[in-house]
C-alpha atoms as a PDB file:
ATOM      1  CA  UNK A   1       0.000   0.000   0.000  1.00  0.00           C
ATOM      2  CA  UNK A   2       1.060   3.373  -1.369  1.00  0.00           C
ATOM      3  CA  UNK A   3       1.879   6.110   1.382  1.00  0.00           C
ATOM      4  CA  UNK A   4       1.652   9.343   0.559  1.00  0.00           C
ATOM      5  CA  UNK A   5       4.439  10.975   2.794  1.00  0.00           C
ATOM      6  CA  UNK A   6       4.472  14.269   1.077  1.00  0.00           C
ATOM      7  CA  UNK A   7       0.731  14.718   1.404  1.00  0.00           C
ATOM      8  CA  UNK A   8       1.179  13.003   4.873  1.00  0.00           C
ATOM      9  CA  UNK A   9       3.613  16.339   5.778  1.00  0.00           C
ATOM     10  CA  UNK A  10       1.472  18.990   4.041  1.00  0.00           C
ATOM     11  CA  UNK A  11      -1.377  18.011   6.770  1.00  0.00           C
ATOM     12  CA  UNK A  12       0.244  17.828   9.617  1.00  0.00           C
ATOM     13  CA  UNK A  13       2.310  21.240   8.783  1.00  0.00           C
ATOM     14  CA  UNK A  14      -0.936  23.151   7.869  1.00  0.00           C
ATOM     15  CA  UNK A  15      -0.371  24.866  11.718  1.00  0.00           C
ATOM     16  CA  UNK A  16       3.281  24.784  11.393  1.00  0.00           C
ATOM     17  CA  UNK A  17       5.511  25.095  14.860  1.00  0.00           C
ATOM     18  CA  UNK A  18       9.027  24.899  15.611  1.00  0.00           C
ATOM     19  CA  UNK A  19       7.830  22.961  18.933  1.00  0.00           C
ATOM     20  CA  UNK A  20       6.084  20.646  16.555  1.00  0.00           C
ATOM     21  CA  UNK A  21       8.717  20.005  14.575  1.00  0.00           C
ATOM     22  CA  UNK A  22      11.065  19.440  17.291  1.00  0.00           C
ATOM     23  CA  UNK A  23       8.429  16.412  18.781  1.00  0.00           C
ATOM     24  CA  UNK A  24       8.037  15.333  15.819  1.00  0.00           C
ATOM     25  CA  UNK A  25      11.437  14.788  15.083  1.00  0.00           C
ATOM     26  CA  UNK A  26      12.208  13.768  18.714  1.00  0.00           C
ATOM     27  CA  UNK A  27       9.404  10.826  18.086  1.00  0.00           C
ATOM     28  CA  UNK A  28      10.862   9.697  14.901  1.00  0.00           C
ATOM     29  CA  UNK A  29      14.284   9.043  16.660  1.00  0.00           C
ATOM     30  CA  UNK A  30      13.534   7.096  19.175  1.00  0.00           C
ATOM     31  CA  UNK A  31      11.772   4.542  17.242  1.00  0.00           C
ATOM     32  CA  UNK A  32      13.996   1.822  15.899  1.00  0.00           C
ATOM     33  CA  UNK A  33      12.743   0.818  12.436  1.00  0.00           C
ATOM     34  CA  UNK A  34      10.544   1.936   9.232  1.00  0.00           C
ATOM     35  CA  UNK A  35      10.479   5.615   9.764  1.00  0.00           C
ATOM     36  CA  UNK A  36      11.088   7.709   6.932  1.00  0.00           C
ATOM     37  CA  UNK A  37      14.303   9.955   6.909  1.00  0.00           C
ATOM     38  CA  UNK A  38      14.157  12.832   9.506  1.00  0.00           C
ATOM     39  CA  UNK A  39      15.070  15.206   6.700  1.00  0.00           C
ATOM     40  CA  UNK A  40      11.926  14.809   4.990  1.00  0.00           C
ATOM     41  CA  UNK A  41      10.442  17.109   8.180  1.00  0.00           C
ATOM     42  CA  UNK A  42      12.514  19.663   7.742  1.00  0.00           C
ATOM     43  CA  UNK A  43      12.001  20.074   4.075  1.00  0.00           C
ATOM     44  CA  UNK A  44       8.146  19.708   4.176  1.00  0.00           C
ATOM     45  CA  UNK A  45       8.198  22.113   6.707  1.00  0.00           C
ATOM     46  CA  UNK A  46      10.204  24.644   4.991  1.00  0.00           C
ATOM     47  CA  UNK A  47       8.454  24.077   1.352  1.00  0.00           C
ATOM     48  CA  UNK A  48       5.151  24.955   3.320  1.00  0.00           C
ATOM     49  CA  UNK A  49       6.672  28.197   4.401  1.00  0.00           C
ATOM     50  CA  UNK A  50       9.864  29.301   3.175  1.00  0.00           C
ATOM     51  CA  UNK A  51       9.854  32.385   5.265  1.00  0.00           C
ATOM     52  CA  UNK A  52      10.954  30.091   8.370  1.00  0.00           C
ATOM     53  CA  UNK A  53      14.692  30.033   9.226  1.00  0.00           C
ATOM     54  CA  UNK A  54      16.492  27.631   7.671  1.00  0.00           C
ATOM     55  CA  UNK A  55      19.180  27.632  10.220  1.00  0.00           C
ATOM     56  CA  UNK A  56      16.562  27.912  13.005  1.00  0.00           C
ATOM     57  CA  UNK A  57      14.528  24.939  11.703  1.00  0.00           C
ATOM     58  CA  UNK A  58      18.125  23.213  10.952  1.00  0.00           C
ATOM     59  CA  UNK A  59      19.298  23.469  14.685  1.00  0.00           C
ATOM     60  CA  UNK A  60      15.671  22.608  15.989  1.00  0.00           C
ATOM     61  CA  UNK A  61      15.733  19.538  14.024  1.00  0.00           C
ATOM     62  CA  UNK A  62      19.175  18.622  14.852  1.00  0.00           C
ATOM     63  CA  UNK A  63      18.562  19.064  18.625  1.00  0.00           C
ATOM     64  CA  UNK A  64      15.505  17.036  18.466  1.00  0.00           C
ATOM     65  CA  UNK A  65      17.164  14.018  17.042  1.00  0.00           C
ATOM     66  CA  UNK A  66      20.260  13.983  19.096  1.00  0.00           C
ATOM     67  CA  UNK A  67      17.594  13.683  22.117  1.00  0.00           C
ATOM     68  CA  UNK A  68      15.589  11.171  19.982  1.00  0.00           C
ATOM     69  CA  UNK A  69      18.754   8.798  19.316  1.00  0.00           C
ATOM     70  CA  UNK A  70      20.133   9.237  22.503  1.00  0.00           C
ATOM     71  CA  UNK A  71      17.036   7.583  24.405  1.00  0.00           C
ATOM     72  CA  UNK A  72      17.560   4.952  21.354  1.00  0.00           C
ATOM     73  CA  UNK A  73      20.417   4.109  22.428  1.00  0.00           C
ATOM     74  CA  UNK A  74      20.000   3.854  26.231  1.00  0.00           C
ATOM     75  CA  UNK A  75      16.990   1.226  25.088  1.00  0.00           C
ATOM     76  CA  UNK A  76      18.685  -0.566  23.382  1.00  0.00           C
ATOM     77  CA  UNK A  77      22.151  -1.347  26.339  1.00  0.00           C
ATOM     78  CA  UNK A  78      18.606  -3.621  27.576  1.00  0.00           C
ATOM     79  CA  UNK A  79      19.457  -5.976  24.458  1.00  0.00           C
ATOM     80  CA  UNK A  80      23.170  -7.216  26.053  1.00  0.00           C
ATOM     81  CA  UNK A  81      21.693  -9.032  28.392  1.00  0.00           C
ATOM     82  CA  UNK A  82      20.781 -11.472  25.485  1.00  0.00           C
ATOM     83  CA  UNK A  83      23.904 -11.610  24.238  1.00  0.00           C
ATOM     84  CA  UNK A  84      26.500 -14.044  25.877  1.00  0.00           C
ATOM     85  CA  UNK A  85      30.296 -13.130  27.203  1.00  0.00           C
ATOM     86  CA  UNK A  86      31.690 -13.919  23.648  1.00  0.00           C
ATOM     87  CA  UNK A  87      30.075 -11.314  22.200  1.00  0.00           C
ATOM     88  CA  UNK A  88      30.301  -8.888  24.915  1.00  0.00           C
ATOM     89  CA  UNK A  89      33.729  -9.349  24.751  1.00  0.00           C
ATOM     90  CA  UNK A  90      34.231  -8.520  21.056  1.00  0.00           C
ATOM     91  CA  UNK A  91      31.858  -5.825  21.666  1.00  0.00           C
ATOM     92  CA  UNK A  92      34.006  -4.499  24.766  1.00  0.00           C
ATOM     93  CA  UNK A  93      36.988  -4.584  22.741  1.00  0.00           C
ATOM     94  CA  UNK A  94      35.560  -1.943  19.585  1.00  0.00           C
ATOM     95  CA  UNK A  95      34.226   0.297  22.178  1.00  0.00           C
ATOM     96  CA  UNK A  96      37.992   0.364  24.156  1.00  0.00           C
ATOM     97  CA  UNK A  97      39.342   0.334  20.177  1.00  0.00           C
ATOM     98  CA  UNK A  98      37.161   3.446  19.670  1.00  0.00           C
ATOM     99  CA  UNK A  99      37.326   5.470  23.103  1.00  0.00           C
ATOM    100  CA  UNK A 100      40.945   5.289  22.344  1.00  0.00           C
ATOM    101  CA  UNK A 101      41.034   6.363  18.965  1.00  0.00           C
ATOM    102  CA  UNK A 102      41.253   9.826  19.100  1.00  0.00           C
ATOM    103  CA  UNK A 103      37.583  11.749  17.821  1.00  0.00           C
ATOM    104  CA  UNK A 104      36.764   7.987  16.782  1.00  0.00           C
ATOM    105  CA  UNK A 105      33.289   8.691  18.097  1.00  0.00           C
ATOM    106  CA  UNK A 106      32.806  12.055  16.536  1.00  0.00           C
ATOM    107  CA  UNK A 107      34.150  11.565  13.296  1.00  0.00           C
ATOM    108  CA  UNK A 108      32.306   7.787  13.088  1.00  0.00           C
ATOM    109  CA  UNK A 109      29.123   9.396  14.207  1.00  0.00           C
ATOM    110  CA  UNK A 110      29.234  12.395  12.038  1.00  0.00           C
ATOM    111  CA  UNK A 111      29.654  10.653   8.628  1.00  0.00           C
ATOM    112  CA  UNK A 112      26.614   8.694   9.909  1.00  0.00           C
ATOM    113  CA  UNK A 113      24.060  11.258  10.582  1.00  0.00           C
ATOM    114  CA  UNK A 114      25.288  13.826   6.853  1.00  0.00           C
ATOM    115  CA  UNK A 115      25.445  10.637   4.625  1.00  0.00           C
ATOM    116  CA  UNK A 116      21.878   8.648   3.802  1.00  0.00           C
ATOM    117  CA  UNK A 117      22.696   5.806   5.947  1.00  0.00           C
ATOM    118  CA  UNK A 118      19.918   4.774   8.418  1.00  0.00           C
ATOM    119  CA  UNK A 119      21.511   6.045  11.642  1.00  0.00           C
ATOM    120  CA  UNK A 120      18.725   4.130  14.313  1.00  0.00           C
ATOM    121  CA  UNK A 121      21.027   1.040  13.469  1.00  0.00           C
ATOM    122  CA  UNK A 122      24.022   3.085  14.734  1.00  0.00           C
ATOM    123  CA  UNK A 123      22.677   3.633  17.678  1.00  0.00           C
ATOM    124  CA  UNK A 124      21.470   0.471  18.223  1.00  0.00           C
ATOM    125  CA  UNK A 125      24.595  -0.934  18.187  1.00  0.00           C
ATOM    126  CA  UNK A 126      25.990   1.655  20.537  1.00  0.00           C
ATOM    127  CA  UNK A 127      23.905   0.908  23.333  1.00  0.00           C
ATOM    128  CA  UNK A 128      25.267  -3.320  22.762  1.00  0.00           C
ATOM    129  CA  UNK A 129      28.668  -1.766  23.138  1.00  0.00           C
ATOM    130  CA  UNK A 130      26.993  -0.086  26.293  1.00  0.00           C
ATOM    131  CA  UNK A 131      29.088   3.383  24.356  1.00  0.00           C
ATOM    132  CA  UNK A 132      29.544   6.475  27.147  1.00  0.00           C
ATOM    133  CA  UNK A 133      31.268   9.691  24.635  1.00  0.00           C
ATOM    134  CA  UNK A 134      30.363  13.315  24.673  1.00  0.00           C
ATOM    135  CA  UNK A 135      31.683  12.464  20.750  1.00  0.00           C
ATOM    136  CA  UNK A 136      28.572  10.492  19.903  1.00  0.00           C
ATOM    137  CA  UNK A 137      26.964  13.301  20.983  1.00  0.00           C
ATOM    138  CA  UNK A 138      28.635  16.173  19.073  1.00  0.00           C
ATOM    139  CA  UNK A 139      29.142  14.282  15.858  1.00  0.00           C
ATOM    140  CA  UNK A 140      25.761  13.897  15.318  1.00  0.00           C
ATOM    141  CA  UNK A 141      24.649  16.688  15.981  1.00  0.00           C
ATOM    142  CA  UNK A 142      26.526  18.828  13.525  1.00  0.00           C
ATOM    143  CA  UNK A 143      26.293  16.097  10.640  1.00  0.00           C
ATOM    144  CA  UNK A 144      22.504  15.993  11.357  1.00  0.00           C
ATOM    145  CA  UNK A 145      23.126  20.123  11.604  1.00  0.00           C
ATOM    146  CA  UNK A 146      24.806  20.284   8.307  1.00  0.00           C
ATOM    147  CA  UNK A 147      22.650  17.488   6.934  1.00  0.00           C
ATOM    148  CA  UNK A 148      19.679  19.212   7.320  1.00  0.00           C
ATOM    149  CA  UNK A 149      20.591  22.557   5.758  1.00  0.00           C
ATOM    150  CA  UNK A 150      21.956  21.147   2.478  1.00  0.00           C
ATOM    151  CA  UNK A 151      18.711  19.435   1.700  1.00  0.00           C
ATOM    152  CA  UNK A 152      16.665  22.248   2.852  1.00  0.00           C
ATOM    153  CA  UNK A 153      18.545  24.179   0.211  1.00  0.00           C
ATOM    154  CA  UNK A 154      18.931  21.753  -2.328  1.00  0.00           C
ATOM    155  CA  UNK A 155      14.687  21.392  -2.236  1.00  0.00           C
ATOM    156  CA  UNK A 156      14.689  24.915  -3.058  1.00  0.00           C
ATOM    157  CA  UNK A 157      16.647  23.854  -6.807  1.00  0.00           C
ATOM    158  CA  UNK A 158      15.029  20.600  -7.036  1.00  0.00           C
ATOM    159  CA  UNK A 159      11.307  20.972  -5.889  1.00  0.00           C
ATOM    160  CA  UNK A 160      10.194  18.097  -8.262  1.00  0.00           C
ATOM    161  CA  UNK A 161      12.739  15.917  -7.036  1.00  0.00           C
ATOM    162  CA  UNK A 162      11.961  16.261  -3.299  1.00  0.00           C
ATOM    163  CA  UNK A 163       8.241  15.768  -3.788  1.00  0.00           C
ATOM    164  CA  UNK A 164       8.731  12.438  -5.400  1.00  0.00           C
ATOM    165  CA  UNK A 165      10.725  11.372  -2.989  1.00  0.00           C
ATOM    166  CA  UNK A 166       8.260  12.297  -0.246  1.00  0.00           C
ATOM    167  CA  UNK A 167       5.785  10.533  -1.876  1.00  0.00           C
ATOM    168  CA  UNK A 168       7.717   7.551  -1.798  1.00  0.00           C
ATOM    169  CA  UNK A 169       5.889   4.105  -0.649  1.00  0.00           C
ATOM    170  CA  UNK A 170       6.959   1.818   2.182  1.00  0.00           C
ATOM    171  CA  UNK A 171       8.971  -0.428  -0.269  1.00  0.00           C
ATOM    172  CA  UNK A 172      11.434   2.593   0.352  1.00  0.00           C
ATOM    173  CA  UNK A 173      11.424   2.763   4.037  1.00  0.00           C
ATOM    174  CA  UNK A 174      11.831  -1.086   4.126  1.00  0.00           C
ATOM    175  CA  UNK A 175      14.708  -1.270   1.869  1.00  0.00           C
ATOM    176  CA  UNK A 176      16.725   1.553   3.712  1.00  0.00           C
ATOM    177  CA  UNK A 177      15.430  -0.528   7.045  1.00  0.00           C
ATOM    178  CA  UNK A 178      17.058  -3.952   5.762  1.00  0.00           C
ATOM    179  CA  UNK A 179      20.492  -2.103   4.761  1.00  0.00           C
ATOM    180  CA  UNK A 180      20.492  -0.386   8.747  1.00  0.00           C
ATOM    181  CA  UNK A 181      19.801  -4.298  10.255  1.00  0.00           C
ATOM    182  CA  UNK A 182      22.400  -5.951   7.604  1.00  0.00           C
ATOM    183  CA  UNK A 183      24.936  -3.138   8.828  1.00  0.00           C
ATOM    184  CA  UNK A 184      24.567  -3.806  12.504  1.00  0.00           C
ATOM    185  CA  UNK A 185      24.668  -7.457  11.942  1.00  0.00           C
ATOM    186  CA  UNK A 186      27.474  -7.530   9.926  1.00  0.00           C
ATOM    187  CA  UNK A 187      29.063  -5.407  12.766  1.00  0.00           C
ATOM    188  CA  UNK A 188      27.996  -7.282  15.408  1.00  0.00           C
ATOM    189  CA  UNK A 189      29.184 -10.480  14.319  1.00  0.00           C
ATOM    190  CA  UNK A 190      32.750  -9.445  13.409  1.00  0.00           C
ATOM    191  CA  UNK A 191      34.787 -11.061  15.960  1.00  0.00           C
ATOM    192  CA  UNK A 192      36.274  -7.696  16.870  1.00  0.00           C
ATOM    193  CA  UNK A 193      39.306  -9.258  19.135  1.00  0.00           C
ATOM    194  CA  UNK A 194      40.448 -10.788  16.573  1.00  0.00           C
ATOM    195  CA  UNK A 195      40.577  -8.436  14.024  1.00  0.00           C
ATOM    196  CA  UNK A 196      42.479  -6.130  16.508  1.00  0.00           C
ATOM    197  CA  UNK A 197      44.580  -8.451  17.812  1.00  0.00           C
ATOM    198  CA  UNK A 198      45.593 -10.619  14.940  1.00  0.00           C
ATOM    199  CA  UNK A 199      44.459  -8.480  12.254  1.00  0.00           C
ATOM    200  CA  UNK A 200      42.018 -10.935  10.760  1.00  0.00           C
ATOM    201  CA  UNK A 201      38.198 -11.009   9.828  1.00  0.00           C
ATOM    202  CA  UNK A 202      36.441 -13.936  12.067  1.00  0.00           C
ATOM    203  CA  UNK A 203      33.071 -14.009  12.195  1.00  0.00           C
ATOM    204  CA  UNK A 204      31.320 -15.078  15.239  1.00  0.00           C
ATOM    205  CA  UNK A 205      28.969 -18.234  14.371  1.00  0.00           C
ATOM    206  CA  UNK A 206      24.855 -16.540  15.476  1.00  0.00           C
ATOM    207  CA  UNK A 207      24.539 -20.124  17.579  1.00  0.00           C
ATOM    208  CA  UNK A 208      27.526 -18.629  19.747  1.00  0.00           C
ATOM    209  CA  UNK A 209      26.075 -15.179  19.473  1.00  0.00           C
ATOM    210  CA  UNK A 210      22.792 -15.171  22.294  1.00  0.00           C
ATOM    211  CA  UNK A 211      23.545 -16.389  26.130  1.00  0.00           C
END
């Protein structure tokens, strides 16, 4: 069934708010699968009224999902109690690899939340690591920032464009969905000791993966 996300938007955004946006926003970061691309908020709330602030709306939306993510990810440190010491161990040793690394956070975070990858998945598997960095924190929110202001402006150039993509159907959200859970799988199961230690790819069989 078709969903008609731009016509979706232009309803909700008849009484346009910058609180409403930020909820908004907020909701569709917490939840963990098939939710359309925050951007797509910003943008159908700036086509509806291009007199609102584009930086403004840009740092409203980025605040919103930082907050959004963040409860994501405290949610989800609940899943490593399904997962056995093996795991938490490989797990242990990419979030030591990465608290080390100098702005390993920031910089990993950032490229996640400007490029179109589905950043919930991220998040998700930060809370499995049980991740703690004030980097996770400001990496996201200026890619998500920065993010948000290039598309705002590109929808100005390519109104056409945007409003087929917001009336895009859940085959869409799905597909973008499967690439986020194949990502955090594939990272999850990388036997992360390993590859540190004896700089080798091992995969960790899923039978040895749950407790």
């Amino acid at each position: 069934m078709e969903i008609l996300l731009y016509d979706f938007f232009i309803t909700l955004f008849s009484e346009y708010t910058y609180p409403f946006v930020f909820f908004f926003i907020f909701v569709l970061s917490i939840i963990p699968i098939l939710t359309p691309p925050t951007w797509i908020v910003v943008v159908s709330a700036y086509s509806l009224d291009n007199q609102l602030n584009p930086f403004l709306l840009s740092m409203v939306g980025a605040t919103a999902a930082v907050i959004g993510r963040l409860i994501l990810l405290q949610l989800s440190t609940i899943g490593r109690k399904a997962i056995n010491d093996h795991r938490k161990s490989s797990l242990e040793k990419l979030r030591k690899y990465l608290e080390k690394t100098r702005y390993g956070y920031l910089f990993g975070t950032f490229l996640f939340a400007i490029a179109p990858l589905p950043s919930n998945m991220l998040f998700i598997s930060y809370g499995l690591m049980n991740a703690k960095s004030i980097g996770i924190v400001v990496g996201f929110w200026i890619g998500r920032f920065v993010a948000y202001m290039i598309m705002i402006h590109l929808s100005i150039y390519f109104v056409d464009y945007f409003k087929k993509i917001l009336n895009s159907d859940i085959q869409s959200l799905l597909i973008i969905d499967i690439i986020g859970i194949i990502m955090t799988l594939f990272m999850l199961l990388i036997d992360w000791n390993i590859l540190f230690s004896e700089r080798k790819l091992v995969f960790i069989k899923p039978k040895r993966f749950f407790s």
